[in-house]
N, C-alpha and C. Protein backbone atom coordinates (compact mmCIF):
# COMPACT_ATOMS: atom_id res chain seq x y z
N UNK A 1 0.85 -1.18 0.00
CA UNK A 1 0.00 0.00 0.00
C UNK A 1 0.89 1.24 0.00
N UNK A 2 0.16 2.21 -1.28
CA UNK A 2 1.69 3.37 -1.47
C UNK A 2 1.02 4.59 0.48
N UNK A 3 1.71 5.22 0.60
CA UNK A 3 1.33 5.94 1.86
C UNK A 3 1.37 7.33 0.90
N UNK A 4 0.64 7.69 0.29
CA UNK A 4 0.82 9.35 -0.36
C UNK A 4 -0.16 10.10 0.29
N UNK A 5 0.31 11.42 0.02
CA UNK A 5 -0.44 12.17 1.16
C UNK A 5 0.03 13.49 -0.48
N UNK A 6 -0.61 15.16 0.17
CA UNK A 6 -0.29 16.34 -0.08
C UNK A 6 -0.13 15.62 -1.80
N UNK A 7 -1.37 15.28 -2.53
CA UNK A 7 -1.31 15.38 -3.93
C UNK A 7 -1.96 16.05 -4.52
N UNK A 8 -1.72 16.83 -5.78
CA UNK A 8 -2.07 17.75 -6.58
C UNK A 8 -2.60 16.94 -8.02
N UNK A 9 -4.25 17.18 -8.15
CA UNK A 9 -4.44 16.42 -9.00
C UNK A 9 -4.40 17.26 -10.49
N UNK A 10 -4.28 17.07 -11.82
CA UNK A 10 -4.10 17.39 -13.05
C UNK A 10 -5.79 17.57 -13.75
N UNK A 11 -6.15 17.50 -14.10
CA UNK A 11 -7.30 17.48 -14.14
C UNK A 11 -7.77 17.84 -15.84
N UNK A 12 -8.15 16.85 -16.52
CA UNK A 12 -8.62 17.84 -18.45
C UNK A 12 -9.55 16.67 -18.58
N UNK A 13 -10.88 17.51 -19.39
CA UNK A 13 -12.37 16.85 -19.69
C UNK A 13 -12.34 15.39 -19.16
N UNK A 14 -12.55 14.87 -19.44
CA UNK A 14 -12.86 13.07 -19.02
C UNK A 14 -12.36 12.95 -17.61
N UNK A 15 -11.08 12.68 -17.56
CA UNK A 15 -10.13 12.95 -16.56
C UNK A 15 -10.83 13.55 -15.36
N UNK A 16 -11.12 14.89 -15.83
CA UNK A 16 -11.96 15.53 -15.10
C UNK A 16 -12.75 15.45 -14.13
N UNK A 17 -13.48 14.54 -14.93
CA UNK A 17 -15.14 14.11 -14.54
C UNK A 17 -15.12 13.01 -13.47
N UNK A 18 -13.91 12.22 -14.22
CA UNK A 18 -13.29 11.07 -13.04
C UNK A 18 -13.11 11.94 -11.75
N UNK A 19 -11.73 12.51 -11.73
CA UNK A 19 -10.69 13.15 -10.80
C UNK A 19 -11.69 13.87 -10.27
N UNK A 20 -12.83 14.65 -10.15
CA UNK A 20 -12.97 15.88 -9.14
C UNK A 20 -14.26 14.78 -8.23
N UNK A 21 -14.30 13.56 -8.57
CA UNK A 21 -14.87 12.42 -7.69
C UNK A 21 -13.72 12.12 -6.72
N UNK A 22 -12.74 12.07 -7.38
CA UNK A 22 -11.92 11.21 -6.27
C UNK A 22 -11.23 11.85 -4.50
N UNK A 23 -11.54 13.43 -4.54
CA UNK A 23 -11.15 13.78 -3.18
C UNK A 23 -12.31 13.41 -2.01
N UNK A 24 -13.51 13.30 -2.27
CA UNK A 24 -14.53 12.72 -1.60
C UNK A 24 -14.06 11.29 -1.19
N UNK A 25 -13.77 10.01 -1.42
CA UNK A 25 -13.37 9.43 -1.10
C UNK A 25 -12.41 9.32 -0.10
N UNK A 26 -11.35 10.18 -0.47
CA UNK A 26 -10.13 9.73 0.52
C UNK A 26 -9.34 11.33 0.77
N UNK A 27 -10.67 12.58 1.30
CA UNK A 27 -10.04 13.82 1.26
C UNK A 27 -8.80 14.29 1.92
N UNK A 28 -8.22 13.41 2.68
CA UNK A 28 -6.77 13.69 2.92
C UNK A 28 -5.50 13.92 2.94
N UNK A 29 -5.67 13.04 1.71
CA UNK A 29 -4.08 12.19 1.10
C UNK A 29 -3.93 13.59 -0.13
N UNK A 30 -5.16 14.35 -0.62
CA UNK A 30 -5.17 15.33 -1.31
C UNK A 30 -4.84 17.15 -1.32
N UNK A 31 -4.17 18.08 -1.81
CA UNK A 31 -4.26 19.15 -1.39
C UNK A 31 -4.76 20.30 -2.15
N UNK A 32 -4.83 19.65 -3.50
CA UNK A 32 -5.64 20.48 -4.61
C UNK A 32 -5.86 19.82 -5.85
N UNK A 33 -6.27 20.91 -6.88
CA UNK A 33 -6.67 20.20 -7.82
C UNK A 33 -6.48 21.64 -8.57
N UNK A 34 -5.72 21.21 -10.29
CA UNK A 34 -5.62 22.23 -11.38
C UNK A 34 -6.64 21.66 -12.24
N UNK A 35 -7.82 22.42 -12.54
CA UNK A 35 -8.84 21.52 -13.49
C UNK A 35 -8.64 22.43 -14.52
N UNK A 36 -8.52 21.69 -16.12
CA UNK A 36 -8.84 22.62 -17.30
C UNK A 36 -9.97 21.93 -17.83
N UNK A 37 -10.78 22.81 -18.44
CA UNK A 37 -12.11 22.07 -19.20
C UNK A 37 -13.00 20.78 -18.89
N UNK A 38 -13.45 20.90 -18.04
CA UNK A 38 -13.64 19.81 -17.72
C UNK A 38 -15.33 19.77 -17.00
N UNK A 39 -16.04 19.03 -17.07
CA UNK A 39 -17.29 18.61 -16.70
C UNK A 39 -17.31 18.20 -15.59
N UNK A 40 -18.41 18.11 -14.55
CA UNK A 40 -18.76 17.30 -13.25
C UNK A 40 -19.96 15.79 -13.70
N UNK A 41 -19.76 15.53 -14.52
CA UNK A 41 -20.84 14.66 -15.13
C UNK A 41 -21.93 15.66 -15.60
N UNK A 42 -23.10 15.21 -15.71
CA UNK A 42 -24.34 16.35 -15.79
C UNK A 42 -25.44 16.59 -14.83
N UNK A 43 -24.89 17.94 -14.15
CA UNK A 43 -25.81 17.79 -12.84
C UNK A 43 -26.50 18.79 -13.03
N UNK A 44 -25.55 19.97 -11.94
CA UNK A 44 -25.91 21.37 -11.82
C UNK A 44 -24.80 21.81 -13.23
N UNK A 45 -24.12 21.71 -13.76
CA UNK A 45 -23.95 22.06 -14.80
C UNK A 45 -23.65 21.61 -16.29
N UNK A 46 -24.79 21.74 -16.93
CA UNK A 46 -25.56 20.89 -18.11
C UNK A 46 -24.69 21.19 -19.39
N UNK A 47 -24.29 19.91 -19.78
CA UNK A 47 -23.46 19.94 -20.85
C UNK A 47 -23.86 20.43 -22.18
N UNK A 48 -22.79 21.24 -22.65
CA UNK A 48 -23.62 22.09 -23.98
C UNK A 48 -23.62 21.69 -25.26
N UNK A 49 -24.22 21.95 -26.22
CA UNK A 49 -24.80 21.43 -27.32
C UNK A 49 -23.32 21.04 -28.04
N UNK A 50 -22.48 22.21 -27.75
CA UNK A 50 -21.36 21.75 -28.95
C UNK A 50 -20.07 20.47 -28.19
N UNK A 51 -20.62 20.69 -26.74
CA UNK A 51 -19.70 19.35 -26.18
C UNK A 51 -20.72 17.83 -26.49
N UNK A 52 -21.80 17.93 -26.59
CA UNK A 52 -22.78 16.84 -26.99
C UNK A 52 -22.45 16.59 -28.52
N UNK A 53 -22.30 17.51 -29.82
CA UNK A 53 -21.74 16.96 -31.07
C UNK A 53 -20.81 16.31 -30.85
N UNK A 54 -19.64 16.62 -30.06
CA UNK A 54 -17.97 16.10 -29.66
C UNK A 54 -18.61 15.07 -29.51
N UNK A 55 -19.22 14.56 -28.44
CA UNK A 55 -19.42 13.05 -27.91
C UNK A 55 -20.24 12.47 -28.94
N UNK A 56 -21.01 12.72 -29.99
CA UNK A 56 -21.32 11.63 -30.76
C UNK A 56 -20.92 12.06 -31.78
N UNK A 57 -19.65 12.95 -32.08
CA UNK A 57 -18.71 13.01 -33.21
C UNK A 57 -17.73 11.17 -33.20
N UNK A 58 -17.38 11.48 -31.57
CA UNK A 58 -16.23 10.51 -31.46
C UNK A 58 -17.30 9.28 -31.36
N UNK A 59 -18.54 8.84 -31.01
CA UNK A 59 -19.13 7.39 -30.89
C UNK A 59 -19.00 7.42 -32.45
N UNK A 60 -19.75 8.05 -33.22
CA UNK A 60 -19.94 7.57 -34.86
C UNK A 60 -18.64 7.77 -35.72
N UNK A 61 -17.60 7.84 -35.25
CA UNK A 61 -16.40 8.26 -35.91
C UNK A 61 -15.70 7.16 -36.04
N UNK A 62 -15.89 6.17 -36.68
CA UNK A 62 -14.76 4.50 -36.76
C UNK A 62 -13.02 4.81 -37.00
N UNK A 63 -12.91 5.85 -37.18
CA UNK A 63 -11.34 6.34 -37.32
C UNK A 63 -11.35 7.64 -37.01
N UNK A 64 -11.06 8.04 -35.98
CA UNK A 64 -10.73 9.55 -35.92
C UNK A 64 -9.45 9.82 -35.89
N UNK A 65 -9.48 10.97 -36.80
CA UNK A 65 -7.91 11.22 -37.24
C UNK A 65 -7.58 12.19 -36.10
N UNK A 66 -6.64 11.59 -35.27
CA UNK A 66 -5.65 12.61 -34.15
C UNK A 66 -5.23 13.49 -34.21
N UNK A 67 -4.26 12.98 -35.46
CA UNK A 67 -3.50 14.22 -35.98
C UNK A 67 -4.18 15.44 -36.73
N UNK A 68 -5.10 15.46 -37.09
CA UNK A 68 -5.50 16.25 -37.84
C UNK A 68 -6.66 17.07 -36.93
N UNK A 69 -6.95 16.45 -36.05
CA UNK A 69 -7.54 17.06 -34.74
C UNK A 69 -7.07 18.04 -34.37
N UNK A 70 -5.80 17.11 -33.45
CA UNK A 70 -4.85 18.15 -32.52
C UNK A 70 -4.15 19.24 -33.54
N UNK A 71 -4.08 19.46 -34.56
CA UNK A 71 -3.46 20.04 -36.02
C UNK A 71 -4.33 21.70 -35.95
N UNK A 72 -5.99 21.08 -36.11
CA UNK A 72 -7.19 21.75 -36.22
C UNK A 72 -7.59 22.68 -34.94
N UNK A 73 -7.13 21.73 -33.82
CA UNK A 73 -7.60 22.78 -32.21
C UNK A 73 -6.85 23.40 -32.05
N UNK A 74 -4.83 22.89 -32.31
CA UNK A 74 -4.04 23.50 -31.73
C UNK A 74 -3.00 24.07 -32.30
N UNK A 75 -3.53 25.48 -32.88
CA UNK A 75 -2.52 25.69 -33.93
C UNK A 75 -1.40 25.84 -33.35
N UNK A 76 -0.61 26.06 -32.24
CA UNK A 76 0.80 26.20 -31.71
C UNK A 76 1.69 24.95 -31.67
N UNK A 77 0.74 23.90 -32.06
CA UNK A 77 1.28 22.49 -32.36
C UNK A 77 2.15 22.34 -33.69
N UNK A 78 3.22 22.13 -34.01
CA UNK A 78 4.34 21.71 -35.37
C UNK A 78 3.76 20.43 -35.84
N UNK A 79 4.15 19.62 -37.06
CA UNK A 79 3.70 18.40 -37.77
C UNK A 79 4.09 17.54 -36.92
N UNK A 80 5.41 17.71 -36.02
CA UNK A 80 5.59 16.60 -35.17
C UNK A 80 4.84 16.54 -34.35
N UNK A 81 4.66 17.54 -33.83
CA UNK A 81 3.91 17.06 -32.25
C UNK A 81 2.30 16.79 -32.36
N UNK A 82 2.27 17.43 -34.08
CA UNK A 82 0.73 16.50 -33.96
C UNK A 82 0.76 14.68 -34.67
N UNK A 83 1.88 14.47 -35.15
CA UNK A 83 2.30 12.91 -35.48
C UNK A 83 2.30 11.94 -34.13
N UNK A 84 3.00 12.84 -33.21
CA UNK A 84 3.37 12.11 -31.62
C UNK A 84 1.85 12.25 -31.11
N UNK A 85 0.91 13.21 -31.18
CA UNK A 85 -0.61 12.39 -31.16
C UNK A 85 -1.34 11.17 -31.67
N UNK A 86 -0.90 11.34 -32.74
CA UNK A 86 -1.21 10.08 -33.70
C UNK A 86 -0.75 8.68 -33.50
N UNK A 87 0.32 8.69 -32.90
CA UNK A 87 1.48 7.51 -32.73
C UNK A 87 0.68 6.79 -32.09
N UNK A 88 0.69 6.91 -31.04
CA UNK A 88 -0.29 5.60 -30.20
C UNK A 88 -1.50 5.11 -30.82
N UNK A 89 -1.68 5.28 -32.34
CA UNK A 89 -2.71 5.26 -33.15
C UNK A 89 -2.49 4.69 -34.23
N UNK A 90 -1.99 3.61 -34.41
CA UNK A 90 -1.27 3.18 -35.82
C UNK A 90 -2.70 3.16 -36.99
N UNK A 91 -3.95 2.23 -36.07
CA UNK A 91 -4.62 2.27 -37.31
C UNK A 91 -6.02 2.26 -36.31
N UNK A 92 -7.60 2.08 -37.20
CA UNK A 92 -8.84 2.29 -36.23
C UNK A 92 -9.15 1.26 -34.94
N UNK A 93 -8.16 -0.11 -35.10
CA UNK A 93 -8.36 -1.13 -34.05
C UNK A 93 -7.26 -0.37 -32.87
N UNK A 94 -6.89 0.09 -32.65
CA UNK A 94 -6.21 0.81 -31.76
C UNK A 94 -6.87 2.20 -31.02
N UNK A 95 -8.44 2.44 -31.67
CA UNK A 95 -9.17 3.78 -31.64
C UNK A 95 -10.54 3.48 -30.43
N UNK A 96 -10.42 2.38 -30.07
CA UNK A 96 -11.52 1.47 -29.31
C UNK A 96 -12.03 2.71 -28.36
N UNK A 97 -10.58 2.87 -27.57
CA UNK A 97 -11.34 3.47 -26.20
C UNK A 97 -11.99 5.26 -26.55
N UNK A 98 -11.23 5.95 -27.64
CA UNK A 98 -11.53 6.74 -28.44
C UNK A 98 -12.60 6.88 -28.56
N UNK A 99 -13.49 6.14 -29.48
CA UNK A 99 -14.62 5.84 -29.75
C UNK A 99 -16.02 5.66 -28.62
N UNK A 100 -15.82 4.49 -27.73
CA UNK A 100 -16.25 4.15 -26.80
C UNK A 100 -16.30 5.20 -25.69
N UNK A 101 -15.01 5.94 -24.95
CA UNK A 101 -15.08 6.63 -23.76
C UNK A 101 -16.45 7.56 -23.91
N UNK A 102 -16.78 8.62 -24.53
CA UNK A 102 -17.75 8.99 -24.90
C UNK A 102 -19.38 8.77 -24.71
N UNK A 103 -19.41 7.30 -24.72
CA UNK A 103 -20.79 6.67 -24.66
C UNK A 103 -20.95 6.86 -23.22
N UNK A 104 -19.42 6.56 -22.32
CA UNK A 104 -19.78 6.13 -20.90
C UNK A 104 -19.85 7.84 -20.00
N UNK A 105 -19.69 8.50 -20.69
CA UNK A 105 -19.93 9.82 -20.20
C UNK A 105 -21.53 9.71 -19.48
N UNK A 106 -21.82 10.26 -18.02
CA UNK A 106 -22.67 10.21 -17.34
C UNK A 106 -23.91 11.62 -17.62
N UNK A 107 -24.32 11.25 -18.77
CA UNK A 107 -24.78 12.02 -19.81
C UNK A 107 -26.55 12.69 -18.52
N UNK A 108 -26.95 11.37 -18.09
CA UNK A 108 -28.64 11.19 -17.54
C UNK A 108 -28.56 10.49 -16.34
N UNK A 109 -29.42 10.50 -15.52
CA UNK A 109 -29.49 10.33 -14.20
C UNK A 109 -29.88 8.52 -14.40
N UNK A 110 -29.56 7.99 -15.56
CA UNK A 110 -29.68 6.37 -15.95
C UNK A 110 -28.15 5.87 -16.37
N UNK A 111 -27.47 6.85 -16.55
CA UNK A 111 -26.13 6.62 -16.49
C UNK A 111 -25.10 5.89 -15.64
N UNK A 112 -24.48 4.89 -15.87
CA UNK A 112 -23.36 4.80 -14.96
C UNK A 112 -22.43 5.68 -14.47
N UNK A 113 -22.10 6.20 -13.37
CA UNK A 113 -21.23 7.30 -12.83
C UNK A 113 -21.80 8.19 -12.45
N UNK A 114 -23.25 8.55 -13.47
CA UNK A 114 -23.86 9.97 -12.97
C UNK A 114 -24.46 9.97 -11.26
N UNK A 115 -24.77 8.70 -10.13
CA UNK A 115 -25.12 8.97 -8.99
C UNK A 115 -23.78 9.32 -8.54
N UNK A 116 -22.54 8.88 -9.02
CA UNK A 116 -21.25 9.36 -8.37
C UNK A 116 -20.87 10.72 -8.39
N UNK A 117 -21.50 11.49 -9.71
CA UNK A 117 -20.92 12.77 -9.91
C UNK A 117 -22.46 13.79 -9.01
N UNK A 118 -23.13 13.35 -8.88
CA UNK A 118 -24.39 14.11 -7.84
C UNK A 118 -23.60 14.11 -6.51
N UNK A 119 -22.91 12.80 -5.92
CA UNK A 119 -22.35 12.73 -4.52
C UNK A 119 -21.39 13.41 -4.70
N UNK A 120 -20.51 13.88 -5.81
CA UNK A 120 -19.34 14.38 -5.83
C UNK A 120 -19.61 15.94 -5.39
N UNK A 121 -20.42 16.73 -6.79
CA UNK A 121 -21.13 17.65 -6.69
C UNK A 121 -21.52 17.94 -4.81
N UNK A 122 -22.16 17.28 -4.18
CA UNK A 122 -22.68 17.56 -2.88
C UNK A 122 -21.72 17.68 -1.99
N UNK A 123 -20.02 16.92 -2.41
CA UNK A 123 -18.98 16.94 -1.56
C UNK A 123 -18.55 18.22 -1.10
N UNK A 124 -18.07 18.77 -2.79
CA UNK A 124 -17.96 19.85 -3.23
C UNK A 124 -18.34 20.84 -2.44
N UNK A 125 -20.04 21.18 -2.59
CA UNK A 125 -20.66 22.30 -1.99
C UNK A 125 -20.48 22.51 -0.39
N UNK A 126 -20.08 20.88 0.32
CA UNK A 126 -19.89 21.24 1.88
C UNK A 126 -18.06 21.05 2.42
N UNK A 127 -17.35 21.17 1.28
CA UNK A 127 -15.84 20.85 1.58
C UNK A 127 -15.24 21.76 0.64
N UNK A 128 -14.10 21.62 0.35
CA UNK A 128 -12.76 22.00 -0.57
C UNK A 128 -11.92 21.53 -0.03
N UNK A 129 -10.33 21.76 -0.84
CA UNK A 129 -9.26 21.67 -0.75
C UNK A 129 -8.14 22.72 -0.56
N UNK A 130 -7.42 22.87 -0.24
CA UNK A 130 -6.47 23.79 0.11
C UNK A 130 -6.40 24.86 -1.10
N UNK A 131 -6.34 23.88 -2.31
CA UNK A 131 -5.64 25.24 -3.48
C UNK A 131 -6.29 24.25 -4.27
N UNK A 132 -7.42 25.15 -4.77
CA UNK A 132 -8.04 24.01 -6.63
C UNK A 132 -8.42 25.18 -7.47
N UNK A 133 -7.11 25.26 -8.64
CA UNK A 133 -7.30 26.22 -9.62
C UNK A 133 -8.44 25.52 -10.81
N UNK A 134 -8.70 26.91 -11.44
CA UNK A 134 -9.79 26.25 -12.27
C UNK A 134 -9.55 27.27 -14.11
N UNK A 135 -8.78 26.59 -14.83
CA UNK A 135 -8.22 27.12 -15.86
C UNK A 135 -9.00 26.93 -17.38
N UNK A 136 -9.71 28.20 -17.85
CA UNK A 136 -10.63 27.93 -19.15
C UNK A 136 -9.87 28.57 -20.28
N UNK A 137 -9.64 27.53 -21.48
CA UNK A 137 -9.21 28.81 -22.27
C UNK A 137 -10.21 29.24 -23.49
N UNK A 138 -10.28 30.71 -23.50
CA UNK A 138 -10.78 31.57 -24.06
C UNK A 138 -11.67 31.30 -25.66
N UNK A 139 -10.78 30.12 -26.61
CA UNK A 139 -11.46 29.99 -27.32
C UNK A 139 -11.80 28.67 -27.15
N UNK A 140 -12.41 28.06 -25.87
CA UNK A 140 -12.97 26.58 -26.32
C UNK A 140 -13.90 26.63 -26.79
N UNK A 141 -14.14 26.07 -27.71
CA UNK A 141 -15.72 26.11 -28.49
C UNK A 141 -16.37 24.27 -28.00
N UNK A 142 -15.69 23.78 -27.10
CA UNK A 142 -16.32 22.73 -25.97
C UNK A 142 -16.74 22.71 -25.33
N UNK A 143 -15.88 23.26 -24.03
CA UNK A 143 -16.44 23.63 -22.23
C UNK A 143 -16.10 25.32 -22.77
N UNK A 144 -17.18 25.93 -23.00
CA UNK A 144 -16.96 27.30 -23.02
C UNK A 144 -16.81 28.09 -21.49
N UNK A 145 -16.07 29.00 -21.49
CA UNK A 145 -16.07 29.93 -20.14
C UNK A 145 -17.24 29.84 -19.18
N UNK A 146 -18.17 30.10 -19.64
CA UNK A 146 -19.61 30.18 -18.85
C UNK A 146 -19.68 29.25 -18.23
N UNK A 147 -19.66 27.36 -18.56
CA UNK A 147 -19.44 26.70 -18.32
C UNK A 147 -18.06 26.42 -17.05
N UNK A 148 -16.81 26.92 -17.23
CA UNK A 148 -16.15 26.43 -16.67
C UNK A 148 -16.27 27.60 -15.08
N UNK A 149 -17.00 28.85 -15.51
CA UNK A 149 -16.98 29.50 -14.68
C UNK A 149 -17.99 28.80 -13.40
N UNK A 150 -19.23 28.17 -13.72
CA UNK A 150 -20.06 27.35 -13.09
C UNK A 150 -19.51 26.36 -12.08
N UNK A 151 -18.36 25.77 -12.69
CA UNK A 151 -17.58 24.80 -11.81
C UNK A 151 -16.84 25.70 -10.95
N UNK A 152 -16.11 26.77 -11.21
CA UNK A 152 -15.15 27.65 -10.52
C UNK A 152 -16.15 27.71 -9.05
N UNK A 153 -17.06 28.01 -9.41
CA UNK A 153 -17.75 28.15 -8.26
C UNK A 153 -18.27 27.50 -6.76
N UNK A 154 -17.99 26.14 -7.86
CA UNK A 154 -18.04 25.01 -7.09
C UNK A 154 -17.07 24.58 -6.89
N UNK A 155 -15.78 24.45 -7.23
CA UNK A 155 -14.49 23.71 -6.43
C UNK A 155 -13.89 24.66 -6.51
N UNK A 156 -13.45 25.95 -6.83
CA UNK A 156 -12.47 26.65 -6.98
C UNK A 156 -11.99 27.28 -5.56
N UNK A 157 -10.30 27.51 -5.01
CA UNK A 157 -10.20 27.96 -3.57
C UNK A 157 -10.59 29.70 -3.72
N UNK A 158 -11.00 30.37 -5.16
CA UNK A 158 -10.71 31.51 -4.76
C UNK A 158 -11.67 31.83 -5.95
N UNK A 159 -12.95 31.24 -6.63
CA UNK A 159 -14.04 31.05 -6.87
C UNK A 159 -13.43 31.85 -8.27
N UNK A 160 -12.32 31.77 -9.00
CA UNK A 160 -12.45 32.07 -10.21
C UNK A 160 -11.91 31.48 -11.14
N UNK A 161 -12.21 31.98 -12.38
CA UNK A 161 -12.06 30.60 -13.48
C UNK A 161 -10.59 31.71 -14.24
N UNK A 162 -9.50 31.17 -14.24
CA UNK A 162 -8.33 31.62 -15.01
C UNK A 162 -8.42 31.06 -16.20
N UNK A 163 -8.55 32.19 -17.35
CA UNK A 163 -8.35 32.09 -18.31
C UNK A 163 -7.23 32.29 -19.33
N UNK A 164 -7.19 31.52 -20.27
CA UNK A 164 -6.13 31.68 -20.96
C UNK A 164 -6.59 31.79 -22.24
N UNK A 165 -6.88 33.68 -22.81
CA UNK A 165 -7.43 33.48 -23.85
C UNK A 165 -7.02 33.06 -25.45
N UNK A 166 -5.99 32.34 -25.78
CA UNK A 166 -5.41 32.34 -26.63
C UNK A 166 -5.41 30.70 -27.03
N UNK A 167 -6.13 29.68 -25.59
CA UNK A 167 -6.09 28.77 -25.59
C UNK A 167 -7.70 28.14 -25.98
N UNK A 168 -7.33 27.18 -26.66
CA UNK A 168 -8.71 26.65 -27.31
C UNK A 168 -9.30 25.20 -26.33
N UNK A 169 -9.44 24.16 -26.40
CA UNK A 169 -9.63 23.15 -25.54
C UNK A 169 -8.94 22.52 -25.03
N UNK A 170 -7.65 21.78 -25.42
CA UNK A 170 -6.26 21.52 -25.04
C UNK A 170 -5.34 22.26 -24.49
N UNK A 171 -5.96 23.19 -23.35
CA UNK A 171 -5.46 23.98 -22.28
C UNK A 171 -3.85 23.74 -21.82
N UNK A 172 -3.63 22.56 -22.09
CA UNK A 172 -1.97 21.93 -20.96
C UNK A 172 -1.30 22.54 -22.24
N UNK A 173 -1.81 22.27 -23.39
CA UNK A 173 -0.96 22.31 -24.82
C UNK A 173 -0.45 23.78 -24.66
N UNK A 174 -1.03 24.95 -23.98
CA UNK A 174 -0.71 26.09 -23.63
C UNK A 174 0.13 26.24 -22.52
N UNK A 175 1.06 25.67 -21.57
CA UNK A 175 1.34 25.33 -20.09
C UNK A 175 2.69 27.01 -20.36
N UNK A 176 3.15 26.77 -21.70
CA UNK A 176 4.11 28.24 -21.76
C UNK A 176 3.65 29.32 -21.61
N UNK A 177 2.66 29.38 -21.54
CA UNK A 177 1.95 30.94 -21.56
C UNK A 177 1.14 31.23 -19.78
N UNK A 178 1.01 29.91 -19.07
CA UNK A 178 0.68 29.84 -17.62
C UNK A 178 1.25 29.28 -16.73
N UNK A 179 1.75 28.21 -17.02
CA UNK A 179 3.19 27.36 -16.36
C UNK A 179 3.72 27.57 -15.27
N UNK A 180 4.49 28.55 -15.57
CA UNK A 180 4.98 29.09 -14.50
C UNK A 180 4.68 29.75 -13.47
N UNK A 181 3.85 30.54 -13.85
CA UNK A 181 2.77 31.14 -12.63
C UNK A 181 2.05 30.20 -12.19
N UNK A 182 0.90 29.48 -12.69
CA UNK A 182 0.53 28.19 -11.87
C UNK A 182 1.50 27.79 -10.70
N UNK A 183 2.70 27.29 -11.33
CA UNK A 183 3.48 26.09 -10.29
C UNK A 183 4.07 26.98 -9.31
N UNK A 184 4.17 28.90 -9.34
CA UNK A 184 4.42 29.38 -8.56
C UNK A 184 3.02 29.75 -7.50
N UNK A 185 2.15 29.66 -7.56
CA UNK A 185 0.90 30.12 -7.21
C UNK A 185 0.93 28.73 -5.94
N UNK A 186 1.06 27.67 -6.76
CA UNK A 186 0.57 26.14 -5.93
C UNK A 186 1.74 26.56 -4.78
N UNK A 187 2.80 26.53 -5.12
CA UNK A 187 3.61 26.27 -4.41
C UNK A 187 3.52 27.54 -3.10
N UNK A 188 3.47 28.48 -3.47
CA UNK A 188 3.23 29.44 -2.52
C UNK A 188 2.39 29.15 -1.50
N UNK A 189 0.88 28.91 -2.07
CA UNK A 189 -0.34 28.92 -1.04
C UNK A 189 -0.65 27.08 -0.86
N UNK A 190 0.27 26.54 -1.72
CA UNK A 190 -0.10 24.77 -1.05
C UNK A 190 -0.02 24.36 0.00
């Protein structure tokens, strides 16, 4: 059994939805949380029309091209670093969980996960954590601002949503332009 304590969780869409469940469980071993874009399942804040195309872009999509994705969201990305997306992708039998993750999104209160993200949600409103930043960037046309500002409200230590307007949905893909201030911010008030 690992003994960890004082962890800082990472936090982007899916991930997300998982991770801001998991300090309810075991709120100790935890001391914050950096969330970018990211959903609470669908509770108190209702997922929007253009993150609902995304999710049955990727169910009906038998090959989604990575590269040409990450190419399309992130223009600060070079041909390599959108190839090194692609890589773990040789061909569509390799696209399974791609495809699939999507469906299991806790879309309706018939969902798997969605009674987890209501208990999470309720954790939320009577707890926090030491330091949980909450980072939107400016042009997501996914989890738009409004959206991420909703969550700010609910886990954030200092109830606001930092934006990075230059950043589209792949928020980390931006980490040069916030980076450093982040990891000075945590470290200060962690």
């Amino acid at each position: 059994r690992l003994n960890l304590k004082d962890i800082y969780l990472f936090l982007h869409e899916w991930g997300g939805t998982l991770g801001l469940t998991l300090p309810m469980e075991n709120h100790n071993i935890f001391s914050g949380i950096v969330c970018f874009s990211s959903y609470l399942g669908n509770n108190s804040i209702k997922v929007g029309e253009g993150y609902l195309n995304w999710i049955q872009s990727n169910i009906n999509n038998d090959d989604l091209n990575v590269r040409a994705l990450m190419a399309r969201t992130n223009r600060i990305l070079n041909l390599s670093e959108c190839n090194a997306y692609e890589a773990p992708f040789p061909d569509k039998s390799y696209k399974l969980a791609l495809k699939m993750l999507p469906s299991l999104f806790p879309l309706e209160d018939k969902s798997d996960g969605f009674d987890i993200c209501i208990n999470a949600e309720k954790w939320w409103e009577e707890n926090s954590l030491s330091k949980c930043i909450v980072l939107g960037g400016g042009k997501d046309p996914l989890i738009t601002l409004e959206k991420m500002k909703m969550l700010s409200k609910l886990v954030s230590s200092d109830s606001m949503t930092h934006v990075i307007n230059n950043a589209g949905h792949f928020i980390p893909e931006w980490g040069m332009e916030f980076g450093d201030e982040l990891f000075k911010q945590l470290k200060e008030e962690g």
